[in-house]
N, C-alpha and C. Protein backbone atom coordinates (compact mmCIF):
# COMPACT_ATOMS: atom_id res chain seq x y z
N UNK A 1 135.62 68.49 28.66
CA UNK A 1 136.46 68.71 29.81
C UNK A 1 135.88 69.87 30.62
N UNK A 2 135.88 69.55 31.78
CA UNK A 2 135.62 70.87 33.40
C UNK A 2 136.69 71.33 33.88
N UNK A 3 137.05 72.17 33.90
CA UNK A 3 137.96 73.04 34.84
C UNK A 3 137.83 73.52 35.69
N UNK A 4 138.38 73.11 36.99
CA UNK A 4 137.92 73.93 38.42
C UNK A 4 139.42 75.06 38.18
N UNK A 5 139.42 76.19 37.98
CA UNK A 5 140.30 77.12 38.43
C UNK A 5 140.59 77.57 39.52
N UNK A 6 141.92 77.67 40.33
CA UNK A 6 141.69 78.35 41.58
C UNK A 6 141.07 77.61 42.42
N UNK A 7 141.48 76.22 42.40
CA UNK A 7 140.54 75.31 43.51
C UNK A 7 141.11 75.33 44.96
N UNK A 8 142.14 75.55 45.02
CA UNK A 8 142.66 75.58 46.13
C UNK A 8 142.81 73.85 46.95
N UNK A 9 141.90 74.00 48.01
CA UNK A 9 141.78 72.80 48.86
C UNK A 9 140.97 71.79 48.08
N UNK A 10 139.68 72.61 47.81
CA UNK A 10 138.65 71.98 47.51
C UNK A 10 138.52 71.07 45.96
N UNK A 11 138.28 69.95 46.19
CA UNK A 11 138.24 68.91 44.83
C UNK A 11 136.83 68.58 44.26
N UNK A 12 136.20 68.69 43.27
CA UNK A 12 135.31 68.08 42.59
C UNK A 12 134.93 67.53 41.54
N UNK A 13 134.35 66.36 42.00
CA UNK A 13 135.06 65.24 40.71
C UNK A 13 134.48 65.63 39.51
N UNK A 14 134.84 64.61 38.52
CA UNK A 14 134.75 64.93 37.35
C UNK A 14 134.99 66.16 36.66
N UNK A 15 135.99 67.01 37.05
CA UNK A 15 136.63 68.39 36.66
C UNK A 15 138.57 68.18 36.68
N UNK A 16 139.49 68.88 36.00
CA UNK A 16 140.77 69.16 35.66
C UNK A 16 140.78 69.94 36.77
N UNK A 17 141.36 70.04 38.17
CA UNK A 17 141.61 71.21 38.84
C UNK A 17 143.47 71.77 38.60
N UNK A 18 143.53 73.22 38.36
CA UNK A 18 144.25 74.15 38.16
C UNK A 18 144.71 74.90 39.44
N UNK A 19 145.82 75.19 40.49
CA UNK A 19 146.23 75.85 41.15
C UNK A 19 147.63 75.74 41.17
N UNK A 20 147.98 77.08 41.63
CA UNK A 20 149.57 77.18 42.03
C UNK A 20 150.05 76.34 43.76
N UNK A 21 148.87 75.85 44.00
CA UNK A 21 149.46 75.31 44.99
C UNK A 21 149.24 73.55 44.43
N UNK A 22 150.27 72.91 45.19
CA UNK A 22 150.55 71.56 44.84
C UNK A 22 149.87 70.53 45.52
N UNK A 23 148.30 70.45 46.09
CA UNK A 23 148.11 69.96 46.70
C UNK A 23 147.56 68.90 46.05
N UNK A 24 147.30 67.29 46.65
CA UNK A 24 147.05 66.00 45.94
C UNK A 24 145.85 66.40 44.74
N UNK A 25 145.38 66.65 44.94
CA UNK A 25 144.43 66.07 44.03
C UNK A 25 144.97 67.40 42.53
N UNK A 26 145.33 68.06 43.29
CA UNK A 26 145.38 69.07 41.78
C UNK A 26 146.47 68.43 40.44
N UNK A 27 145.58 68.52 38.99
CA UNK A 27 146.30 68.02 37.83
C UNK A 27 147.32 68.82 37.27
N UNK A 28 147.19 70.42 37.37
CA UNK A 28 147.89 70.94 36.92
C UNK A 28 148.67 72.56 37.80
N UNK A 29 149.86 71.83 38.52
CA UNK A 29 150.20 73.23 39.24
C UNK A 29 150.63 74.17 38.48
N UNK A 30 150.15 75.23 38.40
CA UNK A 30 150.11 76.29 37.16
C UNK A 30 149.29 77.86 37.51
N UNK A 31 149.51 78.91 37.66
CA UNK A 31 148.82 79.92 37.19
C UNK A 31 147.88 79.75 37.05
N UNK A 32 146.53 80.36 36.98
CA UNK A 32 145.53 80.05 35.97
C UNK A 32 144.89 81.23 34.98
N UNK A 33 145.91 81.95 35.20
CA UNK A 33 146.10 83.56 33.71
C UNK A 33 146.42 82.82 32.71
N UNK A 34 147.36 81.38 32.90
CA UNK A 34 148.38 80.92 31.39
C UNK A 34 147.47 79.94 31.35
N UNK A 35 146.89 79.25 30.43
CA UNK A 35 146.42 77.81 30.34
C UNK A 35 146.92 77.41 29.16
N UNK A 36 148.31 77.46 28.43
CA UNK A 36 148.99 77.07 27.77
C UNK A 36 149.06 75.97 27.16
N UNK A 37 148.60 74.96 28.44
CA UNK A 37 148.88 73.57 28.25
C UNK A 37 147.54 72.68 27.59
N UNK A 38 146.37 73.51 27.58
CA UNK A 38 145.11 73.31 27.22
C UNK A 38 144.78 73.98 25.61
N UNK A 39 144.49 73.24 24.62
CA UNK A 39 144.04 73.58 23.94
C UNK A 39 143.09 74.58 23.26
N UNK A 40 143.18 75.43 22.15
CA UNK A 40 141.88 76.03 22.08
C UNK A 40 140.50 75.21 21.71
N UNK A 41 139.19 75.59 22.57
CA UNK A 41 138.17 75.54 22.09
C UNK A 41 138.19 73.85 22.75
N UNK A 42 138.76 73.71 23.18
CA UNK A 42 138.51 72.35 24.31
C UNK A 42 137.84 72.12 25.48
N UNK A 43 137.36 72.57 25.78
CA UNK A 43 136.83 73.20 27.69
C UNK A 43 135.30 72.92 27.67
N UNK A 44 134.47 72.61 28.23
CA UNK A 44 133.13 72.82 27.98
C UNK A 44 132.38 74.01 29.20
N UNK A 45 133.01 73.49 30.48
CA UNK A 45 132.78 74.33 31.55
C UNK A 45 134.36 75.03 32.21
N UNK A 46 134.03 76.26 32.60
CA UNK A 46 134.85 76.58 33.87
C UNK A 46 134.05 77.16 35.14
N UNK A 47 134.54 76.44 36.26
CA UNK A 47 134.06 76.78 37.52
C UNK A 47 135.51 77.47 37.97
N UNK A 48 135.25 78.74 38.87
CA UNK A 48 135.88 79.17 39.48
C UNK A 48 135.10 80.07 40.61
N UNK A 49 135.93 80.50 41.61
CA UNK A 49 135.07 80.75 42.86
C UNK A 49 136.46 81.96 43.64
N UNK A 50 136.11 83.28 43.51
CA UNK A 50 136.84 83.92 44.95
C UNK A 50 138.29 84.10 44.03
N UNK A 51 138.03 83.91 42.49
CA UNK A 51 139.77 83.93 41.87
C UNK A 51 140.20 85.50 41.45
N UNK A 52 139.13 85.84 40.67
CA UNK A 52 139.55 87.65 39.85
C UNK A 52 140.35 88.40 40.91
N UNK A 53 139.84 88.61 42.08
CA UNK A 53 140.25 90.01 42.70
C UNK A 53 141.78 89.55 43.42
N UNK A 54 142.28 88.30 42.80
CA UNK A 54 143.82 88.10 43.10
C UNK A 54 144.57 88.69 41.78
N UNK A 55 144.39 89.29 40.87
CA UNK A 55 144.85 89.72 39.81
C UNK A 55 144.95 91.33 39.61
N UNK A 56 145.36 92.01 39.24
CA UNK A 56 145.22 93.30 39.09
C UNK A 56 144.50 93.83 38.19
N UNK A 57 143.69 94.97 38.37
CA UNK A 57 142.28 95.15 37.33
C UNK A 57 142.34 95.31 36.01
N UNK A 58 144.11 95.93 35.90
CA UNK A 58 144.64 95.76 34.54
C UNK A 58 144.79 94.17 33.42
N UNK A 59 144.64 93.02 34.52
CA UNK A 59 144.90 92.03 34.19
C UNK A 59 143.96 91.37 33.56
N UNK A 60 142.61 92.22 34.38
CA UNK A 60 141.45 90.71 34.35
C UNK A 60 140.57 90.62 32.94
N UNK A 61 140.85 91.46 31.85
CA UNK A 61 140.23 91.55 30.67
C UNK A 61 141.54 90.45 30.00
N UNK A 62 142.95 90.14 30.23
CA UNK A 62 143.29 89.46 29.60
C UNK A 62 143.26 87.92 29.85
N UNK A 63 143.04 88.09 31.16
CA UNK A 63 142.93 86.48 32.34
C UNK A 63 141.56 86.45 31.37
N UNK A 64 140.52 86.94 31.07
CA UNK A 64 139.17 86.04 31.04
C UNK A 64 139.01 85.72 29.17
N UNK A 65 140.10 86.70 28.52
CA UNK A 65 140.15 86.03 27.40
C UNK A 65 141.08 84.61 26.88
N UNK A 66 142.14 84.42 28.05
CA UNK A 66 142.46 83.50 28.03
C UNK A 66 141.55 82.29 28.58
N UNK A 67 140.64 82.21 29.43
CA UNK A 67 139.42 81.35 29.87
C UNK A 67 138.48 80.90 28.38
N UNK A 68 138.42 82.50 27.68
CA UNK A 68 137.58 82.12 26.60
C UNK A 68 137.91 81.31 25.89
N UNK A 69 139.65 81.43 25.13
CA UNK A 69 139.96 81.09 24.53
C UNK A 69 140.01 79.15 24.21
N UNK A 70 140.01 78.98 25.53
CA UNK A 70 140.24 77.44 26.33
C UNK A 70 138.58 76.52 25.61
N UNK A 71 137.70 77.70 25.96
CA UNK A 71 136.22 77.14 25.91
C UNK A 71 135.79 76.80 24.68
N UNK A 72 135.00 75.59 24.55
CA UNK A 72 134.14 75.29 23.16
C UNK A 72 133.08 76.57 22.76
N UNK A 73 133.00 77.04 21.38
CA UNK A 73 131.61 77.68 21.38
C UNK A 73 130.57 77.36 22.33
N UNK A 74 129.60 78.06 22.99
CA UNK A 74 128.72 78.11 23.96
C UNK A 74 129.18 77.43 25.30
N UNK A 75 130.51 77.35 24.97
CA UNK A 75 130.48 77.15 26.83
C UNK A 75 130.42 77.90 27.88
């Protein structure tokens, strides 16, 4: 599985896109600090683009261990 995080408008196929906004193509309107709904160690890629500096600097060591957590070894 691919994860586009923080996709906003933009769609690209063959990826799970993740945003708080509800727009068509997105699979999961959601946060993308929580990925709750995703398994550990399931993920192979994450693409994200323009997302960290919406978080507070206190945040972003726990936002990217939750990313890790999502990912297969070596992803």
């Amino acid at each position: 599985m691919k994860l586009h995080l923080g996709c906003g408008k933009r769609y690209i196929p063959d990826f799970v896109h993740i945003d708080v906004q509800p727009y068509d193509h997105i699979d999961y309107v959601a946060s993308i600090d929580n990925l709750s709904s995703i398994e550990d160690g399931t993920v192979d890629l994450i693409y994200n683009c323009h997302v960290l500096e919406h978080f507070k600097r206190t945040d972003v060591s726990r936002v990217l261990k939750e990313w890790r957590r999502v990912l297969k070894p070596g992803g």
